[in-house]
N, C-alpha and C. Protein backbone atom coordinates (compact mmCIF):
# COMPACT_ATOMS: atom_id res chain seq x y z
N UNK A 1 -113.10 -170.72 55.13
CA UNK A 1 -112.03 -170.16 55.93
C UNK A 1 -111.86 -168.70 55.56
N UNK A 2 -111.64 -168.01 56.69
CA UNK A 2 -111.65 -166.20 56.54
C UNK A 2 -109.99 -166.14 56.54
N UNK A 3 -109.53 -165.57 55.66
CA UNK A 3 -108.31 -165.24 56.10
C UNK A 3 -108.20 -164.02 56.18
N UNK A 4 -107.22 -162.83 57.09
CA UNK A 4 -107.39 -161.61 57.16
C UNK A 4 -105.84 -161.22 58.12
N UNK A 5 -105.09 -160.05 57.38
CA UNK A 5 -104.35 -159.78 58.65
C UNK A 5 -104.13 -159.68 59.76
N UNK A 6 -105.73 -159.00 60.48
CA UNK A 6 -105.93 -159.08 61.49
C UNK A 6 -106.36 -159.65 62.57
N UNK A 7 -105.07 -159.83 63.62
CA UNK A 7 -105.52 -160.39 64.64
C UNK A 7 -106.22 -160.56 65.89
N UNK A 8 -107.31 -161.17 66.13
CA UNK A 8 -108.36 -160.84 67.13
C UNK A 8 -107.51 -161.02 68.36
N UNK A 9 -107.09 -161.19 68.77
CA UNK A 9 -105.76 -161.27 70.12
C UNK A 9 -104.92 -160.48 69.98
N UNK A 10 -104.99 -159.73 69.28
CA UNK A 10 -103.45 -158.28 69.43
C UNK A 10 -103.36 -158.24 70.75
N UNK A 11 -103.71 -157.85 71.30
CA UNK A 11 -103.19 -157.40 72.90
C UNK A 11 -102.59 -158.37 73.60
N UNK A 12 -102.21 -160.17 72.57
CA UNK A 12 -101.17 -160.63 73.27
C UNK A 12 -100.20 -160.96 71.91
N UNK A 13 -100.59 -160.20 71.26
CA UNK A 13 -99.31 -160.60 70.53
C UNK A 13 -98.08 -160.39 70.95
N UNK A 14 -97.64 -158.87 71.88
CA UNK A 14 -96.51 -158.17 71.97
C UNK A 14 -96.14 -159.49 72.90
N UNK A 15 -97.22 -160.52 74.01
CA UNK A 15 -96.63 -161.38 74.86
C UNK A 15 -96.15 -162.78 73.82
N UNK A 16 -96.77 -162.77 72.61
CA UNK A 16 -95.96 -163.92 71.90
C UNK A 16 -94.84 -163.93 71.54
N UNK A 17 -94.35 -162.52 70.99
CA UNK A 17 -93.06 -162.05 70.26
C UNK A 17 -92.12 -162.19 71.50
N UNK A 18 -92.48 -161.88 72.91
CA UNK A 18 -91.63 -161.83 74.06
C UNK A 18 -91.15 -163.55 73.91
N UNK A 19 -92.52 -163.84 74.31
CA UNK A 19 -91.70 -165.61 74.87
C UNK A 19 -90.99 -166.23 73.63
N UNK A 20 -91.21 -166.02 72.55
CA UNK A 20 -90.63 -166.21 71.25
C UNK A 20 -89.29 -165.99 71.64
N UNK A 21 -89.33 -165.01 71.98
CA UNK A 21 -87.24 -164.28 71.93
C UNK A 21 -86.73 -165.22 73.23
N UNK A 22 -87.97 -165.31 74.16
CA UNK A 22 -87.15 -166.08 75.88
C UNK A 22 -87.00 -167.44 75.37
N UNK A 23 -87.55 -168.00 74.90
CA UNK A 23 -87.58 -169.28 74.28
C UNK A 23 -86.29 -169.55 73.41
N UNK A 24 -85.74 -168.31 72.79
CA UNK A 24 -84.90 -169.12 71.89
C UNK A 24 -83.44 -168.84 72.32
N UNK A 25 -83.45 -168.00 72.85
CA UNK A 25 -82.48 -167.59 74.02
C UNK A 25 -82.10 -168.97 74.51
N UNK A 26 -83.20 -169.16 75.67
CA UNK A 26 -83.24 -170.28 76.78
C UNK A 26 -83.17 -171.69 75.87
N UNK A 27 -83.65 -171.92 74.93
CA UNK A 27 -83.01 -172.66 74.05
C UNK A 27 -83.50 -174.13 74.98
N UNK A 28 -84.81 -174.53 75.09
CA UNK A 28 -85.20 -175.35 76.04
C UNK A 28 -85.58 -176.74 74.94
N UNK A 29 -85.00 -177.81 75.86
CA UNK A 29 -84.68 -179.07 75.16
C UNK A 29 -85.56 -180.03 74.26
N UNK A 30 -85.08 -180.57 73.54
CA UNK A 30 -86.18 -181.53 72.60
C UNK A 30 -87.18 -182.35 73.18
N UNK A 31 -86.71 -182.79 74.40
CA UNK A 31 -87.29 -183.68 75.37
C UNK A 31 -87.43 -183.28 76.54
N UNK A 32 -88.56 -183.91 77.46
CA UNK A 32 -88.77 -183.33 78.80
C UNK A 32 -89.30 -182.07 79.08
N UNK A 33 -90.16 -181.23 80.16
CA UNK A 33 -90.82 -180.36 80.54
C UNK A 33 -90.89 -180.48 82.08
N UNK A 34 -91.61 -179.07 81.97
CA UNK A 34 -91.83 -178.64 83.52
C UNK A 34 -93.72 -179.18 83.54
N UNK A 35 -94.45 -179.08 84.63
CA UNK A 35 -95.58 -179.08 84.66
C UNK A 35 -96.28 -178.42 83.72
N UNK A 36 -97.42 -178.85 83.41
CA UNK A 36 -98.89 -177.95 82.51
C UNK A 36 -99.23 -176.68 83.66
N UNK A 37 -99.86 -175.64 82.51
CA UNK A 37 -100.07 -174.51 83.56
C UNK A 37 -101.15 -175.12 84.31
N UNK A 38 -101.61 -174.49 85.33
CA UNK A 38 -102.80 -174.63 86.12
C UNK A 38 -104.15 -174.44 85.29
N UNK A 39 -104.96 -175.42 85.43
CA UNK A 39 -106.15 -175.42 84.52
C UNK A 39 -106.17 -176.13 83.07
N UNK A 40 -104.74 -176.80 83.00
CA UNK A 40 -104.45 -177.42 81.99
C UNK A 40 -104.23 -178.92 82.05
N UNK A 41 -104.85 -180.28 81.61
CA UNK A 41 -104.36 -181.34 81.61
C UNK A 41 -103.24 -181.60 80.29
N UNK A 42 -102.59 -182.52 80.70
CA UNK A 42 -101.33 -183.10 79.97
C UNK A 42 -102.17 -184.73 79.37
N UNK A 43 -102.28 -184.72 78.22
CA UNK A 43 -103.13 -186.16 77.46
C UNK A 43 -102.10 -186.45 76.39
N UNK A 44 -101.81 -187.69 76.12
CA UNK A 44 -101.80 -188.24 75.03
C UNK A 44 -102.57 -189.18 73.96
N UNK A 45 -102.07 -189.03 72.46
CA UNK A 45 -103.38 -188.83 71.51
C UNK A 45 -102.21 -190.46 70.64
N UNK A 46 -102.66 -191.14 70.42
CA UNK A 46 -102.43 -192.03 69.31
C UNK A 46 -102.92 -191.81 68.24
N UNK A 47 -101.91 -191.33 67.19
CA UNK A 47 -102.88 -190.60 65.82
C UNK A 47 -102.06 -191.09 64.75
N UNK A 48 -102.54 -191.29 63.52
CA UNK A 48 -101.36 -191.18 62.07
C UNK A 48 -100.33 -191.66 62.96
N UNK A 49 -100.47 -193.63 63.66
CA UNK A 49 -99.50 -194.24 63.89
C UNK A 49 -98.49 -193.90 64.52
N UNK A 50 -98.76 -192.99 65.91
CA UNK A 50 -97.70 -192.16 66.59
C UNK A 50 -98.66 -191.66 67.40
N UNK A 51 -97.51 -191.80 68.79
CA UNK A 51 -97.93 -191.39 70.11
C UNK A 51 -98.00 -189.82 70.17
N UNK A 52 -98.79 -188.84 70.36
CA UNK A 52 -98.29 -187.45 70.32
C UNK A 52 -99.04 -186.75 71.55
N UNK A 53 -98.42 -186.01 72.43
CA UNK A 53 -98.24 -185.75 73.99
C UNK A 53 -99.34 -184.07 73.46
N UNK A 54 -99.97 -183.67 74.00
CA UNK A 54 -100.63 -182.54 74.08
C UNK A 54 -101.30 -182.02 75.75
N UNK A 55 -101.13 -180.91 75.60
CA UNK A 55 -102.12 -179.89 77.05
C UNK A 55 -103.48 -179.34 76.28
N UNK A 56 -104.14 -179.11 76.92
CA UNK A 56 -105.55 -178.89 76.98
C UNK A 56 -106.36 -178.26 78.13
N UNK A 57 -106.65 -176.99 77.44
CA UNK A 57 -107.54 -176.34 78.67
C UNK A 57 -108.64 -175.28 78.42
N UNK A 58 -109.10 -174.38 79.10
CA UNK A 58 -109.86 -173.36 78.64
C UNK A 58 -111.28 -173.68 78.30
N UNK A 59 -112.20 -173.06 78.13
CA UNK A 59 -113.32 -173.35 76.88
C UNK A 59 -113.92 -172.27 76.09
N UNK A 60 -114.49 -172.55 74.84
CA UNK A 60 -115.05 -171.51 74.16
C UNK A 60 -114.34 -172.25 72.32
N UNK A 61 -114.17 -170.90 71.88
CA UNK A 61 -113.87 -171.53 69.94
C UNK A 61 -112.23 -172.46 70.49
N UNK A 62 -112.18 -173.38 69.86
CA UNK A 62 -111.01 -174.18 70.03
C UNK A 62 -109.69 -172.85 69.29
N UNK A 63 -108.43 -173.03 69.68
CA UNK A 63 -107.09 -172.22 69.26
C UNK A 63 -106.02 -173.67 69.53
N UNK A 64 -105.25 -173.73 68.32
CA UNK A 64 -104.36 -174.77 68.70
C UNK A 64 -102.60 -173.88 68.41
N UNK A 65 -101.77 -174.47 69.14
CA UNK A 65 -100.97 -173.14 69.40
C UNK A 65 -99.63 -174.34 68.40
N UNK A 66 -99.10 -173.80 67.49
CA UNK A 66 -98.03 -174.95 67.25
C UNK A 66 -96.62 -174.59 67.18
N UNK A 67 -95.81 -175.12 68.16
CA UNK A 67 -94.14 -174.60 68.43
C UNK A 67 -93.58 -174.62 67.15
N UNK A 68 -92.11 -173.94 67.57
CA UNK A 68 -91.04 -173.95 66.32
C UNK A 68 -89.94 -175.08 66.68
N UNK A 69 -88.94 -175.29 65.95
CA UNK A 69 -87.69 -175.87 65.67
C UNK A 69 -86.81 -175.80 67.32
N UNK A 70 -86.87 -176.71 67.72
CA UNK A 70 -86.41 -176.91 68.99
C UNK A 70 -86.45 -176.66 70.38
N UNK A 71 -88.23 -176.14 69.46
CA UNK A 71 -89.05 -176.07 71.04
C UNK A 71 -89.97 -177.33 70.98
N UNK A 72 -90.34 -176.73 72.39
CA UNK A 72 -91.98 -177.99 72.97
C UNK A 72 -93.34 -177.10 72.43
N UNK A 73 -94.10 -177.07 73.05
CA UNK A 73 -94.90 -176.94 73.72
C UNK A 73 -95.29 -175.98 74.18
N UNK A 74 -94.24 -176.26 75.18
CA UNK A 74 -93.99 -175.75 76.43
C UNK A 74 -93.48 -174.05 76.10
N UNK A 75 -93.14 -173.61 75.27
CA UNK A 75 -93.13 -171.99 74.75
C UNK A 75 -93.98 -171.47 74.80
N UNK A 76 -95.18 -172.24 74.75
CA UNK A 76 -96.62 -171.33 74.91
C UNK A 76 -97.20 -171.27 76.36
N UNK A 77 -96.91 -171.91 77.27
CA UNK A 77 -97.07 -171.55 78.31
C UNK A 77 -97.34 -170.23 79.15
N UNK A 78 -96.46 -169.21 78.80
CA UNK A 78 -96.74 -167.88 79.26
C UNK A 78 -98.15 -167.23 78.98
N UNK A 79 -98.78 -168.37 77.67
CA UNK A 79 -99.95 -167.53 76.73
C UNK A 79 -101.25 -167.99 77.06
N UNK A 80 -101.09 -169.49 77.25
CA UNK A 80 -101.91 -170.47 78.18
C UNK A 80 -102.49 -169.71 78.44
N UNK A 81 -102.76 -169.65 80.28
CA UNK A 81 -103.71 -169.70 80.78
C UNK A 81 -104.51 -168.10 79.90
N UNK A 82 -103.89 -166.88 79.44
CA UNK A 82 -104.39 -165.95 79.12
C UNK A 82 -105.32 -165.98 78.00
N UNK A 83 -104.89 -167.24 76.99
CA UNK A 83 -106.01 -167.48 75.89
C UNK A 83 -107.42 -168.78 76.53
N UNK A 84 -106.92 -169.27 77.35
CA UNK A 84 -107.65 -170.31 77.97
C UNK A 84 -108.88 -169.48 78.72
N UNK A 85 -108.90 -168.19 78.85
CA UNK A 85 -110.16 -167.46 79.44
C UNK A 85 -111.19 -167.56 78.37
N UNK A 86 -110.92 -167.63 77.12
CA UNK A 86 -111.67 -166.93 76.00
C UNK A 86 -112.30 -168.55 75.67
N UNK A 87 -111.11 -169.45 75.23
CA UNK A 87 -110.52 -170.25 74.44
C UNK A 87 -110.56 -172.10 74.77
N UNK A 88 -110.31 -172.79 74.12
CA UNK A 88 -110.35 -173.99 74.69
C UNK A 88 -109.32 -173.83 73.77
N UNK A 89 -107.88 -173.90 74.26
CA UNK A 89 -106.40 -174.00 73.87
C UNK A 89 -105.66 -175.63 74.24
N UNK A 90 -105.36 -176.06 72.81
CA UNK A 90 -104.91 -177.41 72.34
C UNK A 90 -102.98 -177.25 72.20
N UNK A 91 -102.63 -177.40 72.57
CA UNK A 91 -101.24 -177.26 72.25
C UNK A 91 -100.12 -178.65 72.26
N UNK A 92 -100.00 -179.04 71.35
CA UNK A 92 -98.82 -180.56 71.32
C UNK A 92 -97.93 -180.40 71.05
N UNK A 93 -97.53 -181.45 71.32
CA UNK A 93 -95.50 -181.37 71.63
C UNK A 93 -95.72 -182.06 69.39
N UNK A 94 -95.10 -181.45 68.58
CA UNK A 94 -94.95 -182.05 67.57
C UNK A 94 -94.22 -183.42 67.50
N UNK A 95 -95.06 -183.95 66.63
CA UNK A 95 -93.92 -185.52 66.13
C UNK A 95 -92.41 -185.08 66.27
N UNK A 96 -91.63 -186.03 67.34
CA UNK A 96 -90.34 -186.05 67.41
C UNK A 96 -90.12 -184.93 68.12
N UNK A 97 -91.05 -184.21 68.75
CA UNK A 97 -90.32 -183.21 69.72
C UNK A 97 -91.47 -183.27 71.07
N UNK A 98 -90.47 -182.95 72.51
CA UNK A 98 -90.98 -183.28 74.00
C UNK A 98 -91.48 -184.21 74.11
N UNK A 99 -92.50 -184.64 74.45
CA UNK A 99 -93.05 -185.89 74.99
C UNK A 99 -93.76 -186.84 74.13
N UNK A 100 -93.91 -186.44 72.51
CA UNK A 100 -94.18 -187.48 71.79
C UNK A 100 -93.28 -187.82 71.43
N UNK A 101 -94.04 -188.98 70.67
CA UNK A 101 -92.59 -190.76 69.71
C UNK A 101 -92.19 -189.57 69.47
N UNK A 102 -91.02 -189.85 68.45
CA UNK A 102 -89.71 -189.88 67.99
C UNK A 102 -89.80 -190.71 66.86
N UNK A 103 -90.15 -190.94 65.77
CA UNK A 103 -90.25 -192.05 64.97
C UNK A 103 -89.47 -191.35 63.70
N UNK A 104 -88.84 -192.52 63.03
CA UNK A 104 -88.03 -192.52 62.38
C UNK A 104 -88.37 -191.68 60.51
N UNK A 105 -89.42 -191.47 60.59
CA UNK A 105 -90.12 -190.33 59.71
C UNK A 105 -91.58 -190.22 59.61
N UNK A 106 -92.04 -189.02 58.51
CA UNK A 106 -92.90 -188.51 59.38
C UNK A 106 -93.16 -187.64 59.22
N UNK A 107 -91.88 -186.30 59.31
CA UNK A 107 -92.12 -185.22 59.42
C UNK A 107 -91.91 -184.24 58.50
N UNK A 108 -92.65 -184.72 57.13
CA UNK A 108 -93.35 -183.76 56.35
C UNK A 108 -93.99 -182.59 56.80
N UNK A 109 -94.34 -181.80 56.63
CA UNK A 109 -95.25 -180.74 56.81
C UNK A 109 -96.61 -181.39 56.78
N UNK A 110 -97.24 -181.76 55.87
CA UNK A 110 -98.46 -182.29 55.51
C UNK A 110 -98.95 -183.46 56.51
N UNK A 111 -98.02 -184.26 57.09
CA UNK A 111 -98.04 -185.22 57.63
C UNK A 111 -98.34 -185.17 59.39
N UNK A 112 -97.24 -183.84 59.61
CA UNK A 112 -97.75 -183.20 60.84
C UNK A 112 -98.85 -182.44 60.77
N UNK A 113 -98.87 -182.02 59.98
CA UNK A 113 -100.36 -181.19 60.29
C UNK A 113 -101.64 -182.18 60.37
N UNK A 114 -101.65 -184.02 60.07
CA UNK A 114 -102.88 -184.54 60.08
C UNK A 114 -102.70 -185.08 61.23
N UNK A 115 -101.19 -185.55 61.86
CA UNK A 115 -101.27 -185.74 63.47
C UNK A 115 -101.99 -184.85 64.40
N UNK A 116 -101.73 -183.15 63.87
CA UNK A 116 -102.89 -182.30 64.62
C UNK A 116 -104.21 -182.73 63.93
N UNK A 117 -104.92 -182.90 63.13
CA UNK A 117 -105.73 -183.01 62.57
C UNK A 117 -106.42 -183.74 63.52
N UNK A 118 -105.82 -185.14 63.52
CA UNK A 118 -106.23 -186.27 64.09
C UNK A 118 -106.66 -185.86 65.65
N UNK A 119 -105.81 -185.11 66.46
CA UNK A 119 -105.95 -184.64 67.59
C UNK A 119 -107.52 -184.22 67.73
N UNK A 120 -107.52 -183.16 67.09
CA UNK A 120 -108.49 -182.55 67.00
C UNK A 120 -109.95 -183.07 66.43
N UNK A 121 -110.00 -183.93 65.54
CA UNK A 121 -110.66 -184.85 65.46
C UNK A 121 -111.58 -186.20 66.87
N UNK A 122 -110.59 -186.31 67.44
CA UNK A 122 -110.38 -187.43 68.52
C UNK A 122 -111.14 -186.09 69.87
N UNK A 123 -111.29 -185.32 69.23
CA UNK A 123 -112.20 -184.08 70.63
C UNK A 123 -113.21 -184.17 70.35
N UNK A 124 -113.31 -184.34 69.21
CA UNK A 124 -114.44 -183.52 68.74
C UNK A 124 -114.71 -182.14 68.31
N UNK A 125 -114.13 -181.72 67.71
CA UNK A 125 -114.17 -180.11 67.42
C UNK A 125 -114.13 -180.37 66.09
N UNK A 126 -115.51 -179.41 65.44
CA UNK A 126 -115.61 -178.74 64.30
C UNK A 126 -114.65 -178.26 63.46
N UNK A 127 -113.94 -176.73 64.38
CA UNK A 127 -113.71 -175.84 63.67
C UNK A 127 -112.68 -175.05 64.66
N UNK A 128 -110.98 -174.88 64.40
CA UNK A 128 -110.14 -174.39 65.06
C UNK A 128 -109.49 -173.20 64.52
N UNK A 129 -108.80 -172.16 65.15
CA UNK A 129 -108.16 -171.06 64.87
C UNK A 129 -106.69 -172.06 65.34
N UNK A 130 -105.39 -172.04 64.32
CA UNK A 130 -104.26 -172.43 64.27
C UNK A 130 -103.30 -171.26 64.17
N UNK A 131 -102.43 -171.59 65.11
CA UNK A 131 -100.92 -170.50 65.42
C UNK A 131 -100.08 -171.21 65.46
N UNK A 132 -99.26 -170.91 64.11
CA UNK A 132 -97.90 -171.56 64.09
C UNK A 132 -96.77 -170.36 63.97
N UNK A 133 -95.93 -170.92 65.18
CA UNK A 133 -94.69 -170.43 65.03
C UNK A 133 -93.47 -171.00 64.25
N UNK A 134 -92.43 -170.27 63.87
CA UNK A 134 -91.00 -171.12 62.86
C UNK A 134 -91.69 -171.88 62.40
N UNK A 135 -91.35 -173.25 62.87
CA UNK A 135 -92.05 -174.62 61.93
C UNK A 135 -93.36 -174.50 62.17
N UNK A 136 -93.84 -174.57 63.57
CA UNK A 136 -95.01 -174.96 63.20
C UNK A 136 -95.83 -173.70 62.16
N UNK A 137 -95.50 -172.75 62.04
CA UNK A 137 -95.89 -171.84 60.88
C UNK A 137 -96.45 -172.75 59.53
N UNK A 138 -95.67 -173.37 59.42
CA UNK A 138 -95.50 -174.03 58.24
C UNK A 138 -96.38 -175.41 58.55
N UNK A 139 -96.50 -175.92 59.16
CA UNK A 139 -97.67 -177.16 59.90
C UNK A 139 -99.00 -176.33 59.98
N UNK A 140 -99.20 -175.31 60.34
CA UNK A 140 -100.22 -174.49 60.34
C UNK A 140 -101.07 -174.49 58.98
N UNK A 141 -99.82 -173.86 58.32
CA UNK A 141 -100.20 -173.75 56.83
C UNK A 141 -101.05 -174.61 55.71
N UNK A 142 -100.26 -175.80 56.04
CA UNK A 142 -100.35 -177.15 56.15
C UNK A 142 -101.92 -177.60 56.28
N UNK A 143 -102.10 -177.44 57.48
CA UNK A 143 -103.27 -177.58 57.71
C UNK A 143 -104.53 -176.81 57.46
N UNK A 144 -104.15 -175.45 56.98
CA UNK A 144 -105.44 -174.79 56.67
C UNK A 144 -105.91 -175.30 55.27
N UNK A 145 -104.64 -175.19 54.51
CA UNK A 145 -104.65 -175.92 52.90
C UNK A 145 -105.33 -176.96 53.20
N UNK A 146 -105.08 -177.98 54.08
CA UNK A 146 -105.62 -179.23 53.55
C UNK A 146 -107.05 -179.64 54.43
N UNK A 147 -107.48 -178.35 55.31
CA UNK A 147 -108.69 -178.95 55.98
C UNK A 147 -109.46 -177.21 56.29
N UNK A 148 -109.82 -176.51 54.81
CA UNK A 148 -109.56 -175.26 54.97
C UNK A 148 -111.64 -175.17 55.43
N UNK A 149 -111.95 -175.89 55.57
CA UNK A 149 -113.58 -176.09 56.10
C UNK A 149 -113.62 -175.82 57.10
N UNK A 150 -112.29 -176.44 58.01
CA UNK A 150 -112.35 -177.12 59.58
C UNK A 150 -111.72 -175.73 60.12
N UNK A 151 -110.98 -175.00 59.33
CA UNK A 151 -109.90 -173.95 60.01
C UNK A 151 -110.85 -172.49 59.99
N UNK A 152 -111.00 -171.90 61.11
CA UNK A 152 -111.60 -170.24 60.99
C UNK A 152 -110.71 -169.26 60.58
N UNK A 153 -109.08 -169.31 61.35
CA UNK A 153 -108.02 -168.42 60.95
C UNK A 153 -106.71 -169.31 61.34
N UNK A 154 -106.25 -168.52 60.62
CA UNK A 154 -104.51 -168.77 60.47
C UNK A 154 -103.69 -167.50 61.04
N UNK A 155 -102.94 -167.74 61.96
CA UNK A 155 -101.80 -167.09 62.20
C UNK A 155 -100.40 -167.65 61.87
N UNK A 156 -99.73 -166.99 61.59
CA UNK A 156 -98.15 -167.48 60.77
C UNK A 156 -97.61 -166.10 61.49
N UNK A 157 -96.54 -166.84 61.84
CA UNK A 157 -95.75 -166.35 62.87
C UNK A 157 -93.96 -166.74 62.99
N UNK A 158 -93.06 -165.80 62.11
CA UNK A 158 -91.58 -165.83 62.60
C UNK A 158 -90.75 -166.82 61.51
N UNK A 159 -91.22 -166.95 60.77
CA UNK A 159 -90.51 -167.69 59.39
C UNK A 159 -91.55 -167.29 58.22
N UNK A 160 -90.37 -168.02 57.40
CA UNK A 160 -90.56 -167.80 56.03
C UNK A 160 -91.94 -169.08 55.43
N UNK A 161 -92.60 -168.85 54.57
CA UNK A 161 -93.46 -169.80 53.95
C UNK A 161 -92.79 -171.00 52.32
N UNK A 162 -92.41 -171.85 52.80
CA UNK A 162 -91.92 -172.10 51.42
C UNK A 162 -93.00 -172.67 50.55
N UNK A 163 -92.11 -171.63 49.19
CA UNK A 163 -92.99 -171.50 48.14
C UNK A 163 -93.48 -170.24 47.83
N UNK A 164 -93.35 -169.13 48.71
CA UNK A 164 -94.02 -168.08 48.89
C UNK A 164 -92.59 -167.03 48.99
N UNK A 165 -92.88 -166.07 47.70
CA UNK A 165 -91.13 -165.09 47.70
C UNK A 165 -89.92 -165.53 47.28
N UNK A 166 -88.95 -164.94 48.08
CA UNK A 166 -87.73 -165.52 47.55
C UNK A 166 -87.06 -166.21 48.88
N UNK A 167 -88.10 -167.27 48.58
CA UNK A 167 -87.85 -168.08 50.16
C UNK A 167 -87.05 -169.19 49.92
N UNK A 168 -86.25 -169.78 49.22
CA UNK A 168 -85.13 -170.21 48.66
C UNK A 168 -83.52 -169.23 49.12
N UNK A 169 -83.73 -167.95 48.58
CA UNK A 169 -82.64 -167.61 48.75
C UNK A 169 -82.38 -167.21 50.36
N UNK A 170 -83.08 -167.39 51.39
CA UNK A 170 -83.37 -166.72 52.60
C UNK A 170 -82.65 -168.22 52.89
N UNK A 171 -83.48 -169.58 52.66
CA UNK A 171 -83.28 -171.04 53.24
C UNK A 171 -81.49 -171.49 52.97
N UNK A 172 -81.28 -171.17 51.49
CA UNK A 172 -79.77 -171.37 51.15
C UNK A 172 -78.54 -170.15 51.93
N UNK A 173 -78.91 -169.34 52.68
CA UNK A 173 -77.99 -168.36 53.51
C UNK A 173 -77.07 -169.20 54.30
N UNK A 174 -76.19 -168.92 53.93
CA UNK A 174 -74.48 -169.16 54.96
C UNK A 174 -75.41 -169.02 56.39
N UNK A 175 -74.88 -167.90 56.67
CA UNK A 175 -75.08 -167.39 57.79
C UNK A 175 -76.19 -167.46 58.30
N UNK A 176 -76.85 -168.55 58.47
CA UNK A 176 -78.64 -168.59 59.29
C UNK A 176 -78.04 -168.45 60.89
N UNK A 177 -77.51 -167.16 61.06
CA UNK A 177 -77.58 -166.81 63.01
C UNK A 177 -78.31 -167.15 63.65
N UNK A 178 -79.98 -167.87 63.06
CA UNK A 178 -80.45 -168.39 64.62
C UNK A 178 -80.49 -169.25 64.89
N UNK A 179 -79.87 -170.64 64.39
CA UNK A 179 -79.68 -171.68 64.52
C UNK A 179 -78.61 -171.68 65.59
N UNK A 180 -77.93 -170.27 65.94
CA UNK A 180 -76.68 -170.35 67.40
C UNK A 180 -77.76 -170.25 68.60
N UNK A 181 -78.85 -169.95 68.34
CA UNK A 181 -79.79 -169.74 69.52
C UNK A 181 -79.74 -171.25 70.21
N UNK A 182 -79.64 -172.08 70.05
CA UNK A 182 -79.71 -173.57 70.56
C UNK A 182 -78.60 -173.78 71.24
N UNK A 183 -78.44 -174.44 72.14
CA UNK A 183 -77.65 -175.27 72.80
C UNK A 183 -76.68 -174.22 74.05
N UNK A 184 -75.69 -175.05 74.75
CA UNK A 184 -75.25 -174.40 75.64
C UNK A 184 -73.88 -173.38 75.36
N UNK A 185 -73.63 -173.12 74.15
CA UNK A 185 -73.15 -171.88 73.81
C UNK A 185 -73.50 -170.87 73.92
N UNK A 186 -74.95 -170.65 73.56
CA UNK A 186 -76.06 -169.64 73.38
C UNK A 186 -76.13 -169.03 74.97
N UNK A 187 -76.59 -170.45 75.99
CA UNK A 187 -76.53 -170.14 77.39
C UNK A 187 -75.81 -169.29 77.48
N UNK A 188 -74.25 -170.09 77.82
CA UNK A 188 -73.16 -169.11 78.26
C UNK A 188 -73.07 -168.21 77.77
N UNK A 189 -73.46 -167.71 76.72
CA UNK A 189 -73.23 -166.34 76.26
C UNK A 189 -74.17 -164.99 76.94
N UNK A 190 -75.01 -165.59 77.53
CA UNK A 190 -76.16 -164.63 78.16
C UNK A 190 -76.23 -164.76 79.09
N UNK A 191 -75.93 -166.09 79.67
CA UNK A 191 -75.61 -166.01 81.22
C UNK A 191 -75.33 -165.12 82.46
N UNK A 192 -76.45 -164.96 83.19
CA UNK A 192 -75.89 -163.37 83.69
C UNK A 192 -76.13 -162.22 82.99
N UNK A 193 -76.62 -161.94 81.90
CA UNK A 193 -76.47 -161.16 81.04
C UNK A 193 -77.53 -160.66 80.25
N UNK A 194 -78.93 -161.38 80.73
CA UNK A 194 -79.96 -161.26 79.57
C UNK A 194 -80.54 -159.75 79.99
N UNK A 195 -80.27 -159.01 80.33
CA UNK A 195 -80.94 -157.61 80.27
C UNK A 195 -80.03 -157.10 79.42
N UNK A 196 -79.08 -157.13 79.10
CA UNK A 196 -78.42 -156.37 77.87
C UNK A 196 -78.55 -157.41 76.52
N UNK A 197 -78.69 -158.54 76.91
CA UNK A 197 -79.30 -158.62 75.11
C UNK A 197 -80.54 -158.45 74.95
N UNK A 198 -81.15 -158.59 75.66
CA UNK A 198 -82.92 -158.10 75.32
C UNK A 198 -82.98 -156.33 75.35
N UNK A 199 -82.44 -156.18 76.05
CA UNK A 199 -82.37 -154.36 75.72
C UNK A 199 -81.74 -154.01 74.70
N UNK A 200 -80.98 -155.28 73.97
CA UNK A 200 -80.42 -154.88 72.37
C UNK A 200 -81.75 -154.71 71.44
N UNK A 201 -82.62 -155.62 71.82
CA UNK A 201 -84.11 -155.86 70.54
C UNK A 201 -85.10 -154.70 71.41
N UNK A 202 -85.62 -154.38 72.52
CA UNK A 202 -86.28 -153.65 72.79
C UNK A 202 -85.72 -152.88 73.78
């Protein structure tokens, strides 16, 4: 496994950091979705004893895209079809979030990352480039550690690594403000309104 700062997709990063911010804004639900982009099927994978819902499209080096904390999936959508030119892009709803089980535990880090494992396994693919956002950052991680043969690169993306810094004192903060990003408070607060909070960040 190569690890390296640099990312061979820069020219969509500035579009990840976007849907990142629309995503948490919009604050879109644990369960349920809109359609797969065009060129994408919607499959489910029985893996590590759990149903887990994934899209699939593109061809070329496999990229598996992995959401954060109270998203789907479905956040990567905007990125879809644009990495799917290059790419054969894998993206699942994580254990207990959108269209997979829900099971009553599970969701270790280590544990999700072999449900992707398993995914990916069940294709047939060698050898994947992994993007984790918030959590899945940390499922990412997860998985390069523990299948670092199978992984080409790692992207980590929008959280902290625990274990790594003073990532304790960041996790124990009063005030974690983006946990207000969720639910229909967050809505109403932007409602009507999202060109002046996004013209607050850019």
């Amino acid at each position: 496994m190569h690890i390296t700062t640099r990312f061979p997709l820069r020219a969509l990063l500035g579009r990840m950091l976007i849907a990142s911010a629309t995503i948490a804004v919009a604050a879109l639900p644990m369960a349920g979705h809109a359609a797969a982009p065009k060129g994408f099927n919607e499959r489910n994978a029985t893996v590590n004893g759990t149903r887990i819902h994934y899209m699939i499209g593109g061809s070329g080096p496999a990229v598996v895209l992995l959401h954060g904390y109270a998203e789907t999936s479905h956040m990567w959508v905007p990125l879809m079809p644009l990495l799917a030119q290059q790419h054969t892009v894998i993206v699942p709803d994580l254990r207990g979030a959108g269209d997979s089980s829900k099971p009553e535990s599970g969701y270790d880090k280590k544990n999700l990352a072999l449900d992707v494992h398993e995914i990916v396994r069940q294709l047939k693919i060698d050898k994947i480039q992994v993007v984790g956002h918030d959590i899945g950052l940390m499922v990412a991680y997860a998985y390069a550690a523990q299948y670092p043969s199978e992984t080409s690169k790692v992207v980590l993306m929008d959280a902290f690594l625990p274990g790594v810094g003073n990532w304790k004192d960041v996790w124990l903060l009063r005030d974690l403000w983006h946990f207000h990003f969720r639910g229909p408070t967050a809505e109403a607060l932007v409602k009507g309104r999202e060109r002046i909070y996004f013209e607050h960040f850019w």
